[in-house]
Every structure is written in structure tokens, then in C-alpha cells.
N, C-alpha and C. Protein backbone atom coordinates (compact mmCIF):
# COMPACT_ATOMS: atom_id res chain seq x y z
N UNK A 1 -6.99 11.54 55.44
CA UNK A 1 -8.02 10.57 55.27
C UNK A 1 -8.10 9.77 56.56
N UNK A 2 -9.64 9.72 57.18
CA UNK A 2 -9.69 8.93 58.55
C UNK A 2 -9.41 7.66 57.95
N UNK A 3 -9.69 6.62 59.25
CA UNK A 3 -9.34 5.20 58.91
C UNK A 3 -10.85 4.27 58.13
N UNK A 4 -11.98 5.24 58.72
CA UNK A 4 -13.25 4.53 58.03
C UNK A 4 -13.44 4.44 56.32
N UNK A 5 -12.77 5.81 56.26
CA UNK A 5 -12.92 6.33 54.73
C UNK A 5 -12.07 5.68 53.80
N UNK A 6 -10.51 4.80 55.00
CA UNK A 6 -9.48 4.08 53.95
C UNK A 6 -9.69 3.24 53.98
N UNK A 7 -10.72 2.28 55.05
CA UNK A 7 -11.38 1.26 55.24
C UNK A 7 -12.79 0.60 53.91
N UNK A 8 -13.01 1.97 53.54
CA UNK A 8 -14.10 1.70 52.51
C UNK A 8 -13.61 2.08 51.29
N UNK A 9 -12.80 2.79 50.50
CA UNK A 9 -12.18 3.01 49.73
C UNK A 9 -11.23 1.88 49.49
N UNK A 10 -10.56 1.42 50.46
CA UNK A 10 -9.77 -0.02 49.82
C UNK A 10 -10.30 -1.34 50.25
N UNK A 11 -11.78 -1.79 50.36
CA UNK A 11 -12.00 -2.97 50.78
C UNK A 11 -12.31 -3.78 49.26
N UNK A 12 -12.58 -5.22 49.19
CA UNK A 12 -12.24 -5.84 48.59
C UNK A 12 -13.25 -5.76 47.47
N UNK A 13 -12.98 -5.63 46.14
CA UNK A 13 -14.12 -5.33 45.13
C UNK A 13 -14.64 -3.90 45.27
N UNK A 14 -13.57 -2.70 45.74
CA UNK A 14 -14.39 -1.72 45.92
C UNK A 14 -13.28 -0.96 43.91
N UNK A 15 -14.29 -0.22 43.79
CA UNK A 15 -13.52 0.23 42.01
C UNK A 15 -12.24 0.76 41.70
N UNK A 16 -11.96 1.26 43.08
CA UNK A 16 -10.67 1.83 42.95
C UNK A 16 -9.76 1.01 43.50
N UNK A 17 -9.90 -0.54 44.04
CA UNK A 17 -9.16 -1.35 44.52
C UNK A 17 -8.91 -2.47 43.41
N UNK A 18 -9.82 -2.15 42.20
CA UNK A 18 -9.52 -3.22 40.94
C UNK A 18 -7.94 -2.62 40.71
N UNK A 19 -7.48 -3.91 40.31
CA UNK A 19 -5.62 -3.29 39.11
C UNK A 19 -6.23 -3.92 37.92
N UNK A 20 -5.52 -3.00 36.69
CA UNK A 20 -5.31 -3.10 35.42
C UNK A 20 -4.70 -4.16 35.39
N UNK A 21 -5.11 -5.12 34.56
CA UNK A 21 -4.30 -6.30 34.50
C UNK A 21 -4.43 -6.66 32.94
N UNK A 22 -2.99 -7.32 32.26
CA UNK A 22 -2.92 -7.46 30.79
C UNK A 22 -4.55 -8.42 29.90
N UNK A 23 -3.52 -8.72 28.89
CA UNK A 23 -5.16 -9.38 28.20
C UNK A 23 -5.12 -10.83 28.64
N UNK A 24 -5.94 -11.38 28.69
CA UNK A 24 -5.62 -12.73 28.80
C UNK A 24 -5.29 -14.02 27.85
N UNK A 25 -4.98 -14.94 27.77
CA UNK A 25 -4.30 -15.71 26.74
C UNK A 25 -5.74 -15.76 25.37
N UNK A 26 -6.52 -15.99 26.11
CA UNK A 26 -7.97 -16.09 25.24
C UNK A 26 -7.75 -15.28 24.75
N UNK A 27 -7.80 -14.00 24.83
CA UNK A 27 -8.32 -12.84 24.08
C UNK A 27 -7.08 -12.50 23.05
N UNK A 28 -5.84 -13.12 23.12
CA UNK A 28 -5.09 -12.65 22.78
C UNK A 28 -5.07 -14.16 21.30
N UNK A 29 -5.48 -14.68 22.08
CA UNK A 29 -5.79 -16.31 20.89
C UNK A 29 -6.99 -15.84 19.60
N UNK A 30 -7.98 -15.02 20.33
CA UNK A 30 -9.20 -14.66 19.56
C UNK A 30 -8.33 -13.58 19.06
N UNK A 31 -7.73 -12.55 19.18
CA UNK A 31 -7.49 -11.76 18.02
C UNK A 31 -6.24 -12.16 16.76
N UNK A 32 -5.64 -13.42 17.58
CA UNK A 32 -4.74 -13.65 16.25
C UNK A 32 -5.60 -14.60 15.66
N UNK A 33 -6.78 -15.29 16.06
CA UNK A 33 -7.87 -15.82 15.07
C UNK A 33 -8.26 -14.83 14.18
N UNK A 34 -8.96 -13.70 14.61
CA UNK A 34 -9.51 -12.83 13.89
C UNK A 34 -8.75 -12.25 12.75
N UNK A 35 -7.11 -11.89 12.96
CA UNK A 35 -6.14 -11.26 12.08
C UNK A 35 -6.04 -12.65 11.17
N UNK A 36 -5.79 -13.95 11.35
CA UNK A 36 -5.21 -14.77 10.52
C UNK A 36 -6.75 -14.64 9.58
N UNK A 37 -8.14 -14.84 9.77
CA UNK A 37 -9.23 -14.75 8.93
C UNK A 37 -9.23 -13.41 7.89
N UNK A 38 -9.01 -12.62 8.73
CA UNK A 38 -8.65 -10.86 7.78
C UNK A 38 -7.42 -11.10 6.45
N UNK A 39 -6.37 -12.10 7.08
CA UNK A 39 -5.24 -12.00 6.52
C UNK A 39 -5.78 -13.37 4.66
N UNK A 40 -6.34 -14.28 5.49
CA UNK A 40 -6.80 -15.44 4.50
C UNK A 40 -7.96 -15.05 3.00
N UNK A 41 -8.81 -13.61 3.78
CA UNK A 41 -9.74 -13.34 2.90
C UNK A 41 -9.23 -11.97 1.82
N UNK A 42 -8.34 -11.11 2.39
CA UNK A 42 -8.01 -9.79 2.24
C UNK A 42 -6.77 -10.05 1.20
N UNK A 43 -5.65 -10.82 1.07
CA UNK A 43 -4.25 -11.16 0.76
C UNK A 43 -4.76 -11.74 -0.30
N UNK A 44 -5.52 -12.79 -0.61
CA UNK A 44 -5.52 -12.91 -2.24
C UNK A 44 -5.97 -11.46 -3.04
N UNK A 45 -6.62 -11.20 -2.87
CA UNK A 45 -7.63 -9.88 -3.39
C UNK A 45 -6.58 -8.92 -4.04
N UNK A 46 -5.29 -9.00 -3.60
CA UNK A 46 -3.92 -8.04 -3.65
C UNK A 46 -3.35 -8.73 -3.99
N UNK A 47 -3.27 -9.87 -4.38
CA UNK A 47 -1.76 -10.76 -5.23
C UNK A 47 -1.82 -10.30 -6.11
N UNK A 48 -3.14 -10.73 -7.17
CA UNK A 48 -3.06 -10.56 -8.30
C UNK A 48 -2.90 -8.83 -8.85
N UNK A 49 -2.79 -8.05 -8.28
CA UNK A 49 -3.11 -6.66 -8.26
C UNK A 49 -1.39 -6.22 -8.67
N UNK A 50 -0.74 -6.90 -8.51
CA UNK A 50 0.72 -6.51 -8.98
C UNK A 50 1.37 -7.05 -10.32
N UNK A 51 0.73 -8.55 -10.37
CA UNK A 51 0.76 -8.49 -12.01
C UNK A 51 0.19 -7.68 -13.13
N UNK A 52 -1.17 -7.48 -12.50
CA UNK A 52 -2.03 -6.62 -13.16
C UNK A 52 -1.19 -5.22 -14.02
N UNK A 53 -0.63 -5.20 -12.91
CA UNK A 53 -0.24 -3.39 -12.62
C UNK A 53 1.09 -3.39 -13.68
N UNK A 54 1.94 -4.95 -13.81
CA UNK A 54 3.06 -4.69 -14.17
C UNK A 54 2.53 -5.25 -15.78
N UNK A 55 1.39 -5.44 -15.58
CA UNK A 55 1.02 -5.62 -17.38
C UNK A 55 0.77 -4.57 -18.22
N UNK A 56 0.09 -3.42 -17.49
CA UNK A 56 -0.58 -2.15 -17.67
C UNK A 56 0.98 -1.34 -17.99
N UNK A 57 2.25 -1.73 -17.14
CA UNK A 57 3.25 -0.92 -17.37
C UNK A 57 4.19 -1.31 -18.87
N UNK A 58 4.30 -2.61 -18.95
CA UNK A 58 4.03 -2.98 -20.36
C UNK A 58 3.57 -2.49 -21.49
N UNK A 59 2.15 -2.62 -20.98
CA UNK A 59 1.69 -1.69 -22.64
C UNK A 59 1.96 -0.14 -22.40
N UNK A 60 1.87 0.28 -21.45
CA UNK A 60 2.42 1.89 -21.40
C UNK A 60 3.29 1.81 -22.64
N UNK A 61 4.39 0.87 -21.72
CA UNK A 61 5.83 0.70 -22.19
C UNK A 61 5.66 1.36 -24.15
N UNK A 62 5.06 0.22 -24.57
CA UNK A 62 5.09 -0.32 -25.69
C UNK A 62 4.29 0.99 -26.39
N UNK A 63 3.58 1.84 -25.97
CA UNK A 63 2.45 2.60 -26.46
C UNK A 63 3.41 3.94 -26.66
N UNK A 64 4.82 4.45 -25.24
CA UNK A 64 5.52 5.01 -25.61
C UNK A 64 6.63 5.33 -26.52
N UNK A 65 7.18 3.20 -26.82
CA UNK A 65 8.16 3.45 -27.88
C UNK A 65 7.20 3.43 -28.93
N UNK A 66 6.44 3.70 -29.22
CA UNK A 66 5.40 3.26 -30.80
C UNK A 66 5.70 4.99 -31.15
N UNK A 67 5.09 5.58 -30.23
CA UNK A 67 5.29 7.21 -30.64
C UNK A 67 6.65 7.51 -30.87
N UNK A 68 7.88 6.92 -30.07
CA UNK A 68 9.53 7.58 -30.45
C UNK A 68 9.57 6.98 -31.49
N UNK A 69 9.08 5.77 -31.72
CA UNK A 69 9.77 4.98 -33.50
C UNK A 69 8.89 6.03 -34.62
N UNK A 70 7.99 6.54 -34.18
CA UNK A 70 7.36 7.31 -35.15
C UNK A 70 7.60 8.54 -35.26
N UNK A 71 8.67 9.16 -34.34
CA UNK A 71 9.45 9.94 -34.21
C UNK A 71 10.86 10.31 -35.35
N UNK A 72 11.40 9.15 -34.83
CA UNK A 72 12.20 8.25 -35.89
C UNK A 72 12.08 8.32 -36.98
N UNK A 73 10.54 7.47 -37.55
CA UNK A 73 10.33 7.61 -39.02
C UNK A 73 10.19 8.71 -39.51
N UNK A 74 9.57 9.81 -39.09
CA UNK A 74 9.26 10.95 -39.34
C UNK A 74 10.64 12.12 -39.47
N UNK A 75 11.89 11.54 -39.12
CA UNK A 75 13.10 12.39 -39.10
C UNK A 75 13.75 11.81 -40.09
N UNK A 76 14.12 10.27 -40.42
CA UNK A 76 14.48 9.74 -41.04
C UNK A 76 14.43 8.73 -42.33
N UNK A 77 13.04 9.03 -42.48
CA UNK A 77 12.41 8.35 -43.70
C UNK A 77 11.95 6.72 -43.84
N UNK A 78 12.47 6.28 -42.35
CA UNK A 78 12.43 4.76 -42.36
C UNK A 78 12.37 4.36 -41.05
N UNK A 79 12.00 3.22 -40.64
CA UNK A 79 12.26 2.48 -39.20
C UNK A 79 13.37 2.10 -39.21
N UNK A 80 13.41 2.30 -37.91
CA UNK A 80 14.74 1.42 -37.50
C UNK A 80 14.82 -0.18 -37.85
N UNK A 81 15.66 -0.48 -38.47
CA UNK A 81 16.01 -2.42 -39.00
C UNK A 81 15.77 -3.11 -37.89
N UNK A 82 15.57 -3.77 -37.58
CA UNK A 82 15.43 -5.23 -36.61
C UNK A 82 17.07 -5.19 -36.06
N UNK A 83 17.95 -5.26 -37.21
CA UNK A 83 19.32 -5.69 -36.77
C UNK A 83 19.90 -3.86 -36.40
N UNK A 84 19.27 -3.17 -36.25
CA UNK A 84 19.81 -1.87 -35.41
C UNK A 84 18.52 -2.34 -33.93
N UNK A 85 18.01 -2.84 -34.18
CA UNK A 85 16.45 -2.58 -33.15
C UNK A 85 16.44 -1.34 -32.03
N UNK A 86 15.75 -1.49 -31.53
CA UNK A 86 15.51 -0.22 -30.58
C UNK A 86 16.85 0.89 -29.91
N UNK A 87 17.75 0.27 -30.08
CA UNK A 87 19.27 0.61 -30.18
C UNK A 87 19.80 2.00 -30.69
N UNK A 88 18.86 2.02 -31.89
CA UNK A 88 18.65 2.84 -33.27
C UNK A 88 17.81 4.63 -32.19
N UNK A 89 17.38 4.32 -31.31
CA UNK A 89 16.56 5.21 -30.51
C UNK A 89 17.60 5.90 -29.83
N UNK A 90 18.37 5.40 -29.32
CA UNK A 90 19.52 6.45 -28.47
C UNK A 90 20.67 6.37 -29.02
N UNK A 91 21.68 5.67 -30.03
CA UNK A 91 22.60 5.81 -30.60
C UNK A 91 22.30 5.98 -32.26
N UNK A 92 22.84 6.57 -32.69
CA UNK A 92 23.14 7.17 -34.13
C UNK A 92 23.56 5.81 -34.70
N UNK A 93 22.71 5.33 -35.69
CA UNK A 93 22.84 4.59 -36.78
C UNK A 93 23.93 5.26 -38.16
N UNK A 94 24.87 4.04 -38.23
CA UNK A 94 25.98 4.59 -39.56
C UNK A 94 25.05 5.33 -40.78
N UNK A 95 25.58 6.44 -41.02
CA UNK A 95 24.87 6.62 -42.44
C UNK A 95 23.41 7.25 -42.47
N UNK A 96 23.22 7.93 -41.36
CA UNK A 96 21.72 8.37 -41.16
C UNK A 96 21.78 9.81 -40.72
N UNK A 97 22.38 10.50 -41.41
CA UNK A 97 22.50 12.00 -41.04
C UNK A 97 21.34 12.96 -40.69
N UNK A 98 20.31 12.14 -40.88
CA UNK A 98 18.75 12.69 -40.72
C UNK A 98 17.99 12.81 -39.13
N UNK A 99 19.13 11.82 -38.63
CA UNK A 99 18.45 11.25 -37.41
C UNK A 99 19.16 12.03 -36.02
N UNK A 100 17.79 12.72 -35.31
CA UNK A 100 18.41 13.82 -34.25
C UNK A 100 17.83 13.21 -32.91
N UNK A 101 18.60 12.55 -32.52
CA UNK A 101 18.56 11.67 -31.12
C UNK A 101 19.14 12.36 -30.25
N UNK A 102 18.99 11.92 -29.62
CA UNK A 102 18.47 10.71 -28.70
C UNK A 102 17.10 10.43 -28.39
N UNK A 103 16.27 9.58 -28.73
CA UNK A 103 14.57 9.79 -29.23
C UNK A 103 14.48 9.04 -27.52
N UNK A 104 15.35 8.90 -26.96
CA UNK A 104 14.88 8.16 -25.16
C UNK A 104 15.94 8.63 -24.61
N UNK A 105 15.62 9.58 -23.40
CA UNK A 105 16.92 10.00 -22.84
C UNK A 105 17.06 9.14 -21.56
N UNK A 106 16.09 8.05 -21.22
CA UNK A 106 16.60 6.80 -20.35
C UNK A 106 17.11 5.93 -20.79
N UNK A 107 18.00 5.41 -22.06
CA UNK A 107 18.30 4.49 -22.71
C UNK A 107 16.62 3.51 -23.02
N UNK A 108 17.38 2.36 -23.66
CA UNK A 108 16.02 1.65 -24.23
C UNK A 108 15.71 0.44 -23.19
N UNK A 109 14.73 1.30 -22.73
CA UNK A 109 13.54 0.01 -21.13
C UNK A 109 13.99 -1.14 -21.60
N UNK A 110 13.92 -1.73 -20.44
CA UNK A 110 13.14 -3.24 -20.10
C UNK A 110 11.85 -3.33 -19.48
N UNK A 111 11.53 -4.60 -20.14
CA UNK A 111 9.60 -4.92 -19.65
C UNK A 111 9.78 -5.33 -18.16
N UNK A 112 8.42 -4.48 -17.31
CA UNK A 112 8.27 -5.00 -15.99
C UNK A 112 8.81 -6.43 -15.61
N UNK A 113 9.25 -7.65 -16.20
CA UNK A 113 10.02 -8.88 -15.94
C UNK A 113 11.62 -8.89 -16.29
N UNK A 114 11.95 -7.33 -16.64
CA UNK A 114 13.73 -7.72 -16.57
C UNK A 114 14.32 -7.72 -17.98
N UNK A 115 13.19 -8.25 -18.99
CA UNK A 115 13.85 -8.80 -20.25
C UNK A 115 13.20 -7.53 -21.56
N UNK A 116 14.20 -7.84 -21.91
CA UNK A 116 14.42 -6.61 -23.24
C UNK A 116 13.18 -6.70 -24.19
N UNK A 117 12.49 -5.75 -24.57
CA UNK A 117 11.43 -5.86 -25.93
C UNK A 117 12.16 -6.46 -26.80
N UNK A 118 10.96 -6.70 -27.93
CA UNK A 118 11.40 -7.25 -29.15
C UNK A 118 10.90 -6.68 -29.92
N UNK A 119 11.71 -6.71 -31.19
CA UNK A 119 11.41 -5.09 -32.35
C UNK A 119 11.81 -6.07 -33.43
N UNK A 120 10.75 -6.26 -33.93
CA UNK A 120 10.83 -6.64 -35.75
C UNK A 120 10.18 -5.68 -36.51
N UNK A 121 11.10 -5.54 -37.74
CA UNK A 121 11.11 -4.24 -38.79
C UNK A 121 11.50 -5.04 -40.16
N UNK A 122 10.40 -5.05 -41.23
CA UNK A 122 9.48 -5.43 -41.10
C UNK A 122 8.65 -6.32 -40.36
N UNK A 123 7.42 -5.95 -39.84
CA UNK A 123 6.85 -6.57 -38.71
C UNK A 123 6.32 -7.82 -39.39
N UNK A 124 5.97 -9.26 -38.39
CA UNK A 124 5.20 -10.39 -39.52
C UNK A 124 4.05 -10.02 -38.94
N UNK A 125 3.43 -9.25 -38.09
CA UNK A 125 1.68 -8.97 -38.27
C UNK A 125 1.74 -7.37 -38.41
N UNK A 126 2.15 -6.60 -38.20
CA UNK A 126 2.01 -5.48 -38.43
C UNK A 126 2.87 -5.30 -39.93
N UNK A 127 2.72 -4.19 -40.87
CA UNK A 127 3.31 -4.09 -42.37
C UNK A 127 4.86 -3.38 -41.72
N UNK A 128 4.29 -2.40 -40.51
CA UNK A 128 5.83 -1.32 -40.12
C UNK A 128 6.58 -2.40 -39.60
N UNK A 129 6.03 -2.84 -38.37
CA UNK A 129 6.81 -3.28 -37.18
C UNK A 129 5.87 -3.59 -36.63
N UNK A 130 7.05 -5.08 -36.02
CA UNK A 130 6.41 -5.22 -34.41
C UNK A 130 6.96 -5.43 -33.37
N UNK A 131 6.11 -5.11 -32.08
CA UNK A 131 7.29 -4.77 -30.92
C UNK A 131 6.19 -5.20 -29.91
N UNK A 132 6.87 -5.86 -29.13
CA UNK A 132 6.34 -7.16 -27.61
C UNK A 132 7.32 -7.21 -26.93
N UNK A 133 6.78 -7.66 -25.80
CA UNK A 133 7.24 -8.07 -24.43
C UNK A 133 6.74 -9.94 -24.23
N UNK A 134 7.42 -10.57 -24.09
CA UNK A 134 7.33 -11.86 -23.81
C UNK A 134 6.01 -11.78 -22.87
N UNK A 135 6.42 -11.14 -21.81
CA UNK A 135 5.26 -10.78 -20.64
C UNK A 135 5.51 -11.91 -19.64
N UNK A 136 4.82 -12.19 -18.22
CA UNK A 136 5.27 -12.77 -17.09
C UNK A 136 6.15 -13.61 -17.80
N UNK A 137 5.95 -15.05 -18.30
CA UNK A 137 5.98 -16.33 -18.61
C UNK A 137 8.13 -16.18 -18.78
N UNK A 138 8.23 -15.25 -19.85
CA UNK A 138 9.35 -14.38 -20.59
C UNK A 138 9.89 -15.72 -21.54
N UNK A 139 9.09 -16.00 -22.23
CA UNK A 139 8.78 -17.02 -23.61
C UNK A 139 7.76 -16.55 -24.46
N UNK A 140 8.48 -16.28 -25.76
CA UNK A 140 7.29 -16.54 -26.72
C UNK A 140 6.15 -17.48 -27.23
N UNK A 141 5.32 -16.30 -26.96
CA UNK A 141 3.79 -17.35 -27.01
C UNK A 141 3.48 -17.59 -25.68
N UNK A 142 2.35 -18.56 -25.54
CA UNK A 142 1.89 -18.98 -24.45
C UNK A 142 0.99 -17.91 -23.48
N UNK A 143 0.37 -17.48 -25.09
CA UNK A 143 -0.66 -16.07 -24.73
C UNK A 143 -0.50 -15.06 -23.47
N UNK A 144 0.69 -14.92 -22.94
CA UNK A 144 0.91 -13.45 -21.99
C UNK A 144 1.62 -13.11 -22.27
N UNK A 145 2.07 -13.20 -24.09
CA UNK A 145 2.83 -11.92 -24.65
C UNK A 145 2.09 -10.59 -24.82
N UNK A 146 2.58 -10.03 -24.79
CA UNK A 146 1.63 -8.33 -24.66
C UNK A 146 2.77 -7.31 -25.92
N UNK A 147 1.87 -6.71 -27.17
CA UNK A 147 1.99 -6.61 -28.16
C UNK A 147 1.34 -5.40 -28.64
N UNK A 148 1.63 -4.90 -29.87
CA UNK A 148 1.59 -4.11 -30.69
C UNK A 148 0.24 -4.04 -31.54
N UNK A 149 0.55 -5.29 -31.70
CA UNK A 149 -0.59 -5.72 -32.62
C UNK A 149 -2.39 -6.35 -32.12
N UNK A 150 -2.30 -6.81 -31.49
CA UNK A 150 -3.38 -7.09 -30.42
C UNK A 150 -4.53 -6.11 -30.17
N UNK A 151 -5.58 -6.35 -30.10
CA UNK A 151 -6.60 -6.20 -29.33
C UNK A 151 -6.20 -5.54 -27.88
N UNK A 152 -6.32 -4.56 -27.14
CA UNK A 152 -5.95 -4.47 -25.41
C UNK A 152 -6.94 -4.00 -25.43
């Protein structure tokens, strides 16, 4: 390369004499503006989307032991007692030679919050049984019990 040609190729503002240079503080201010607005509008929209989900697993829950207790009745002529409760599903009740378990080969769930169903036999709204999950709150009542008996 002569000296005219390195003369015009590297003079000042010529395109191949620009350098890459990082972002600047601005631009880097405007996109964590832009992410914190994405983050403020987008993040509620998904909170509630996990309670949702762990309510839906609930009534699964509840929709699956309804079919093993009817499993149950159908082998053994009766529901399981309140004072055997769901218990009665993977261990052999005294005196029940009828009954060919293990009607849950995961032992007996807990509701998406940790805490054990509840199994009344005779039920006070249903004539068989009834069987709930406290639900988030994990107190009876206070309408986000999720149930048997109910409307879903």
C-alpha cells in the first residue's frame, strides 16, 4: 500500500478509521427502563397463574381419591370410617378380608399447600362422604376450601 492510499484510508472520519465502541450509559439506562416497564406489566399476569394451577391440582386431587374410595366401596361393601380415613386406601383395615389394596400405590397425597385432606364418612353434605382440602388459607372455611361437594 503507497503512502496516498494509507493517507486516505486512515484520515480522520474516514469508515474504516471509526472503532467499535461499547453502549453508552444512556442507552444502557433506556434499556433497564424498558426491562423494568416489561417486568411491572408482564409479572403480575403470572403470579396469579400458580395458585390457579395449584387449585386445579386439588380438585384433580380430590376427583382421583373419589374414584379409589369407590373402588373401596365396591370391594368392600362400605367406605372407609372417618376414624380409619384415607389411611384405609393403602393399609388393610382390621377385619376387612374383602379389601385388595393398596387402592394408591403413592401412599395418601397431600393438597398442593402441604396439609393432609379431610375425609368424613358419613359425610355432613354429601350422604357417602366428604372429602376437602382447606385450600391456600389451610383453615376451614373462609371460602378457598375446595371440596367434594361444591359446584367447580
Amino acid at each position: 500500500m503507497n503512502t496516498k492510499t494509507w493517507k486516505i484510508l486512515f484520515r480522520p472520519g474516514h469508515p474504516r478509521r471509526r472503532r467499535h465502541r461499547g453502549f453508552t450509559l444512556i442507552e444502557l439506562l433506556l434499556v433497564l427502563v424498558i426491562l423494568g416497564i416489561l417486568a411491572v406489566v408482564v409479572v403480575p399476569k403470572f403470579s396469579g397463574r400458580s395458585q390457579q394451577a395449584k387449585i386445579t391440582a386439588a380438585q384433580t386431587d380430590i376427583s382421583r381419591l373419589e374414584v379409589v374410595i369407590e373402588m373401596f366401596e365396591i370391594d368392600c361393601q362400605r367406605f372407609p370410617s372417618t376414624e380409619e380415613g384415607l389411611g384405609a386406601l393403602v393399609q388393610q383395615p382390621p377385619d376387612l378380608p374383602e379389601w385388595k389394596g393398596s387402592y394408591l400405590k403413592r401412599g395418601v397425597p397431600r393438597d398442593p399447600w402441604h396439609n393432609p385432606y379431610v375425609y368424613r364418612c358419613p359425610g355432613q353434605h354429601n350422604d357417602d362422604y366428604d372429602l376437602y382440602s382447606y385450600g391456600p388459607d389451610g383453615q376451614d372455611g373462609g371460602g378457598d376450601d375446595i371440596d367434594n361437594w361444591s359446584q367447580r
